[in-house]
C-alpha atoms as a PDB file:
ATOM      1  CA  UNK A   1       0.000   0.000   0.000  1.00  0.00           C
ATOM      2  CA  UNK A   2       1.150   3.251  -0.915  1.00  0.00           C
ATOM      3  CA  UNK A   3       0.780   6.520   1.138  1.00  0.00           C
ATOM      4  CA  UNK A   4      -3.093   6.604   2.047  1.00  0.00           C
ATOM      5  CA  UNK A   5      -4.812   9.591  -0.026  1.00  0.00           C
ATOM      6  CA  UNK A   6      -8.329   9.460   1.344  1.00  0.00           C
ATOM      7  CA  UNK A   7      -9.633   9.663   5.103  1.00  0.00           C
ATOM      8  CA  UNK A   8      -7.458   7.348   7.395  1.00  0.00           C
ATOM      9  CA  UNK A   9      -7.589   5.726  11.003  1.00  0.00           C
ATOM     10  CA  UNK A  10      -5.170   4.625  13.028  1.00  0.00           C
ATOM     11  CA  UNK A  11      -5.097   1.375  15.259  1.00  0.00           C
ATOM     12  CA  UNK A  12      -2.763   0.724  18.085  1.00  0.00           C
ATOM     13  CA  UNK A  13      -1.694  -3.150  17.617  1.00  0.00           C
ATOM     14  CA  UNK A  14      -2.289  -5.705  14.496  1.00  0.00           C
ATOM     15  CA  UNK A  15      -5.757  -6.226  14.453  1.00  0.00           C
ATOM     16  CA  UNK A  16      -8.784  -3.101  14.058  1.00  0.00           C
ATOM     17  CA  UNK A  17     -10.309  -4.047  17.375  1.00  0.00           C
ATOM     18  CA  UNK A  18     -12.434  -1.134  18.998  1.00  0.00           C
ATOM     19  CA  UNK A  19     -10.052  -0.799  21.993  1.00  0.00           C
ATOM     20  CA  UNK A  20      -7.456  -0.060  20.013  1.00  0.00           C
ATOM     21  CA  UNK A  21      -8.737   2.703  18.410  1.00  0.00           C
ATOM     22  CA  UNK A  22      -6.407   5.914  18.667  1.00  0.00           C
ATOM     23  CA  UNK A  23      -8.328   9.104  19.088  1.00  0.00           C
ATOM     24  CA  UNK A  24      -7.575  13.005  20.795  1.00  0.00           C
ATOM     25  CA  UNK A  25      -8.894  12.651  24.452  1.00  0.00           C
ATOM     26  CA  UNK A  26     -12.120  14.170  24.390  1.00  0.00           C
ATOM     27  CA  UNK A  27     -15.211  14.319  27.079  1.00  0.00           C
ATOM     28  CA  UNK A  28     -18.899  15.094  26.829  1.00  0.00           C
ATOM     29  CA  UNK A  29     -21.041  17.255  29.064  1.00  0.00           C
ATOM     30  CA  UNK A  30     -24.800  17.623  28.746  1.00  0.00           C
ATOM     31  CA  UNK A  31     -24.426  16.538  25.135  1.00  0.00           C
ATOM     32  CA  UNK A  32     -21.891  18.740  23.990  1.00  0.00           C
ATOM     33  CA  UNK A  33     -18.423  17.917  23.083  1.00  0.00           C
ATOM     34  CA  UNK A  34     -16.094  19.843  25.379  1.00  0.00           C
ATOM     35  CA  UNK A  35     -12.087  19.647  26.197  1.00  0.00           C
ATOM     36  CA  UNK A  36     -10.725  18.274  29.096  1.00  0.00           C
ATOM     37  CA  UNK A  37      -7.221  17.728  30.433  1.00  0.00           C
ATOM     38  CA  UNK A  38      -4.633  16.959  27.732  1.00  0.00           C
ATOM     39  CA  UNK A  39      -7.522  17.084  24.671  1.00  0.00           C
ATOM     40  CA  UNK A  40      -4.908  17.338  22.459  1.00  0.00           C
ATOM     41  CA  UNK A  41      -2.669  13.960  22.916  1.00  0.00           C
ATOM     42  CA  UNK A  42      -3.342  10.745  20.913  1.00  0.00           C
ATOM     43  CA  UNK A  43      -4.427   7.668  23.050  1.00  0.00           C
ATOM     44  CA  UNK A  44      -6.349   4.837  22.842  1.00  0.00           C
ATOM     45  CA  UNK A  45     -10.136   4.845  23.063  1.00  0.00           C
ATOM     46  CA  UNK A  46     -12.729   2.668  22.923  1.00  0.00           C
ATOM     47  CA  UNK A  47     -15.094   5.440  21.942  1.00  0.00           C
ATOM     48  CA  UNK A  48     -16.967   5.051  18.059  1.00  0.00           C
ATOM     49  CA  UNK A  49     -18.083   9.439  18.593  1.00  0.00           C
ATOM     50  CA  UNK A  50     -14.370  10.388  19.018  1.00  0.00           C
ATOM     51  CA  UNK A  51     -11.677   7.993  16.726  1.00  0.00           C
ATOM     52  CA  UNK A  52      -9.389  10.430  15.233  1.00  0.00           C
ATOM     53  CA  UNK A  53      -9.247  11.055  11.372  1.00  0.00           C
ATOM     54  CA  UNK A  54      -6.325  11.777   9.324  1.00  0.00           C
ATOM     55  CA  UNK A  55      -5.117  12.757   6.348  1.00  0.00           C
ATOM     56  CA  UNK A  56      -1.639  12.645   4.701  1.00  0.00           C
ATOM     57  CA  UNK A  57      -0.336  15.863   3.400  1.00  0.00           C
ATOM     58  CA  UNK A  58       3.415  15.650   1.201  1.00  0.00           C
ATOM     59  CA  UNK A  59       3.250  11.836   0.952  1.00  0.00           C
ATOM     60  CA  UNK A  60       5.898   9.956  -0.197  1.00  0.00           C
ATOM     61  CA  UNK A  61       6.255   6.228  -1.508  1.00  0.00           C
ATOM     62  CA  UNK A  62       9.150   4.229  -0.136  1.00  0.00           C
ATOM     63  CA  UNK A  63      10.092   0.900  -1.074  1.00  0.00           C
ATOM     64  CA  UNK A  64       9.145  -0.661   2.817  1.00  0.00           C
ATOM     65  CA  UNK A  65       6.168   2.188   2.954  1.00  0.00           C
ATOM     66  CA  UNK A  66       5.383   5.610   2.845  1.00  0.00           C
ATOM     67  CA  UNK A  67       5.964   9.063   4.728  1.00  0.00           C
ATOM     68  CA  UNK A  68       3.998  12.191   5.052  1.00  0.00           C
ATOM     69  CA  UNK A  69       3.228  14.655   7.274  1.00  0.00           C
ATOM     70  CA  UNK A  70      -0.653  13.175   9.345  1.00  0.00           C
ATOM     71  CA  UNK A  71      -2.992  15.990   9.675  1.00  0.00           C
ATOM     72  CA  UNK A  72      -6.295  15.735  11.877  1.00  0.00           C
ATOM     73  CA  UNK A  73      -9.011  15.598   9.829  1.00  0.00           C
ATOM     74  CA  UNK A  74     -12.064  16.549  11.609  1.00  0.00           C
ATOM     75  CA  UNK A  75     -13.403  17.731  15.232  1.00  0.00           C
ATOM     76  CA  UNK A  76     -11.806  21.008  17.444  1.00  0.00           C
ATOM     77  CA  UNK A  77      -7.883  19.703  15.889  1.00  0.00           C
ATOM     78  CA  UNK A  78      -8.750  19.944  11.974  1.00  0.00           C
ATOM     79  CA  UNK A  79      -5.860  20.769  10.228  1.00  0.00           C
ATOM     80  CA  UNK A  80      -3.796  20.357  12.644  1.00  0.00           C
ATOM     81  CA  UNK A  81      -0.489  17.714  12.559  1.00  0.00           C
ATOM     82  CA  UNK A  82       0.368  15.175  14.174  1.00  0.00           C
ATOM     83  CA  UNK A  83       3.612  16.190  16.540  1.00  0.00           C
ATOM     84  CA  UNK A  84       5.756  14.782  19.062  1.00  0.00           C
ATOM     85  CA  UNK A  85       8.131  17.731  20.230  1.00  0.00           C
ATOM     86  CA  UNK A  86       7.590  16.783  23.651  1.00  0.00           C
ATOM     87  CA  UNK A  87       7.571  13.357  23.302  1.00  0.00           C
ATOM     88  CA  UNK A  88       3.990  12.327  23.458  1.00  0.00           C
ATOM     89  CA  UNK A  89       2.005  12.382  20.033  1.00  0.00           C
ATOM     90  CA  UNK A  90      -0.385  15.395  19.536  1.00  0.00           C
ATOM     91  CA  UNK A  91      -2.462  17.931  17.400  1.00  0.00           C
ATOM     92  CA  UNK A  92      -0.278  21.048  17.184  1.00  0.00           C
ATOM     93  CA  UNK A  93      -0.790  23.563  14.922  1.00  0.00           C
ATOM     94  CA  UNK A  94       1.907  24.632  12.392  1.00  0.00           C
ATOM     95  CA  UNK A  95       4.367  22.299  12.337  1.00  0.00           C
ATOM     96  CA  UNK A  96       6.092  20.522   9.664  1.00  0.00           C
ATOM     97  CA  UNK A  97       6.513  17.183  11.100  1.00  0.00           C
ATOM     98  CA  UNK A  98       6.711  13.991   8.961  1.00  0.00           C
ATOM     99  CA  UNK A  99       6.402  10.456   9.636  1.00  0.00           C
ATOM    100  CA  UNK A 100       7.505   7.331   8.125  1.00  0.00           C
ATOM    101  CA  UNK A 101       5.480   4.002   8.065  1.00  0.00           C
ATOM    102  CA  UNK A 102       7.035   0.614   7.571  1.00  0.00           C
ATOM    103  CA  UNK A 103       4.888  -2.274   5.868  1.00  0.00           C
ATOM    104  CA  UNK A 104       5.987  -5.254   8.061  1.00  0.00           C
ATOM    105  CA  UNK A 105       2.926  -7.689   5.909  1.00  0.00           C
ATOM    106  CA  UNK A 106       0.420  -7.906   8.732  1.00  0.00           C
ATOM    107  CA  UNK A 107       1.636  -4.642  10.592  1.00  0.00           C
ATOM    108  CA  UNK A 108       2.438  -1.311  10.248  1.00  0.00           C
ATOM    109  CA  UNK A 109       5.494   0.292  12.396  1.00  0.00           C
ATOM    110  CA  UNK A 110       5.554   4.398  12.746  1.00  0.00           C
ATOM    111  CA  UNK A 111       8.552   6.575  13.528  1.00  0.00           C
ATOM    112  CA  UNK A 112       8.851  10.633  13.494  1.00  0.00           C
ATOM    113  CA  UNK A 113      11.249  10.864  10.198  1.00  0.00           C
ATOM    114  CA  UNK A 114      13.370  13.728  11.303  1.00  0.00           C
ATOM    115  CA  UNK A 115      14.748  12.265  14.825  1.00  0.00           C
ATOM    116  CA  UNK A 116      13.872   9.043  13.961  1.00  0.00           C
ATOM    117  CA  UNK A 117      12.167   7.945  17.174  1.00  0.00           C
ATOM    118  CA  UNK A 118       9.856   5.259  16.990  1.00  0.00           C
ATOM    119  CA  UNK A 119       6.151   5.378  18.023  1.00  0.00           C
ATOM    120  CA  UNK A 120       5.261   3.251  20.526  1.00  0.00           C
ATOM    121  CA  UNK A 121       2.258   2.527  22.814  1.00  0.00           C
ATOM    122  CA  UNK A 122       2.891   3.473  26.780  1.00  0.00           C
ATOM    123  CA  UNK A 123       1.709   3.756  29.943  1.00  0.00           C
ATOM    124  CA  UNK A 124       0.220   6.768  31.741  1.00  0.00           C
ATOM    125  CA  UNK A 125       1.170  10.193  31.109  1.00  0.00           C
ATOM    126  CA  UNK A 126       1.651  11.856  33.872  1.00  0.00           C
ATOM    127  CA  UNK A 127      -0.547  15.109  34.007  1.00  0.00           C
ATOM    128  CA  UNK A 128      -3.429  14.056  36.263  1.00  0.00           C
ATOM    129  CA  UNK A 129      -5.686  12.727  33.089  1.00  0.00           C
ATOM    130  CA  UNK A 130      -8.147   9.740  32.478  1.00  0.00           C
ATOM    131  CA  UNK A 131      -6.956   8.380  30.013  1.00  0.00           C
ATOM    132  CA  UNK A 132      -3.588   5.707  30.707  1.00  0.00           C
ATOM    133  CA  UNK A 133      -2.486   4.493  26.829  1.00  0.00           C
ATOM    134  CA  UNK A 134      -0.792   7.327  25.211  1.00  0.00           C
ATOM    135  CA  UNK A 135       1.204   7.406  22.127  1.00  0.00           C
ATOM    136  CA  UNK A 136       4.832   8.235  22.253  1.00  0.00           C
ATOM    137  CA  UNK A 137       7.879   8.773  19.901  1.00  0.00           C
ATOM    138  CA  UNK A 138      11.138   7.088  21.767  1.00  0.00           C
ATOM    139  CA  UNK A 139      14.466   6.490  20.340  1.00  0.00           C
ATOM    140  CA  UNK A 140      15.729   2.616  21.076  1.00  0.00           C
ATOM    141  CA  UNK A 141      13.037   1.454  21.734  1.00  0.00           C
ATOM    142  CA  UNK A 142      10.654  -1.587  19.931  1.00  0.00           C
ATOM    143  CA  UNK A 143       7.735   0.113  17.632  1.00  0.00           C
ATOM    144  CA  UNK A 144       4.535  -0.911  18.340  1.00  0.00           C
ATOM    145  CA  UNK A 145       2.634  -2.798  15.855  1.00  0.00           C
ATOM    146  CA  UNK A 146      -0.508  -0.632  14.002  1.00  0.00           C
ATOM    147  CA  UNK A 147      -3.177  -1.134  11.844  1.00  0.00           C
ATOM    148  CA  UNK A 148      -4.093   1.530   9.296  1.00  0.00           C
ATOM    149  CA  UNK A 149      -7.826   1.760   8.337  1.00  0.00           C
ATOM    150  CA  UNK A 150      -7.841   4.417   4.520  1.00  0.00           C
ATOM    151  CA  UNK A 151     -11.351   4.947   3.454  1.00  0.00           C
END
């Protein structure tokens, strides 16, 4: 598969199972969608209202995959790309980050091309939030395994 040129979603492990969906944290109130601690940072959820959507923007074929900067693609963080300045993966607005995905056959591996730190899945982030499976971009350390859902 070549870089993805429609709507994508991204799956934390091998398989598209609902709890491994990766979305922006996100929390409801009376019906309406609000922000709450950390909205911006990619984690797991197991909720269908708030999977994150991407789209690639520069995409580039490789011979074990494909690169391109991932842009949000709906909800409060459209337009937005996906960053990991910090560390943790989140919507931040402006930046020129790229990533580069590796076709293993059943699996997908991700790593932020200009550092080269590989995204894997981790524990809890420590900032008082909900949520405990974040994404994060670590050098030396085993890539998770994704799934990649284009549509």
């Amino acid at each position: 598969m070549g870089f993805p040129t429609g709507i994508l979603n991204i799956y934390a492990g091998p398989a598209r199972l609902p709890s491994c969906r990766l979305a922006f944290q996100y929390s409801t109130y009376k019906g309406e969608q609000v922000s709450i601690t950390d909205t911006s940072y990619l984690c797991k959820s197991e909720d269908d209202v708030y999977v994150a959507k991407f789209q690639v923007a520069d995409g580039e074929n490789h011979p074990d995959g494909w690169s391109g900067k991932i842009l949000a693609y709906d909800g409060p963080y459209e337009g937005y790309t996906l960053d990991s300045t910090d560390g943790w993966l989140c919507a931040r607005w402006g930046t020129n980050e790229k990533w580069r995905f590796y076709d293993k056959g059943e699996y997908w591996t991700m790593e932020q091309d200009s550092s080269k730190k590989q995204v894997t899945v981790t524990g809890t982030k420590v900032s008082g939030s909900s949520r405990s499976v974040y994404m994060r971009a670590v050098l030396g350390v085993e890539p998770s395994m994704l799934s990649i859902k284009a549509w």
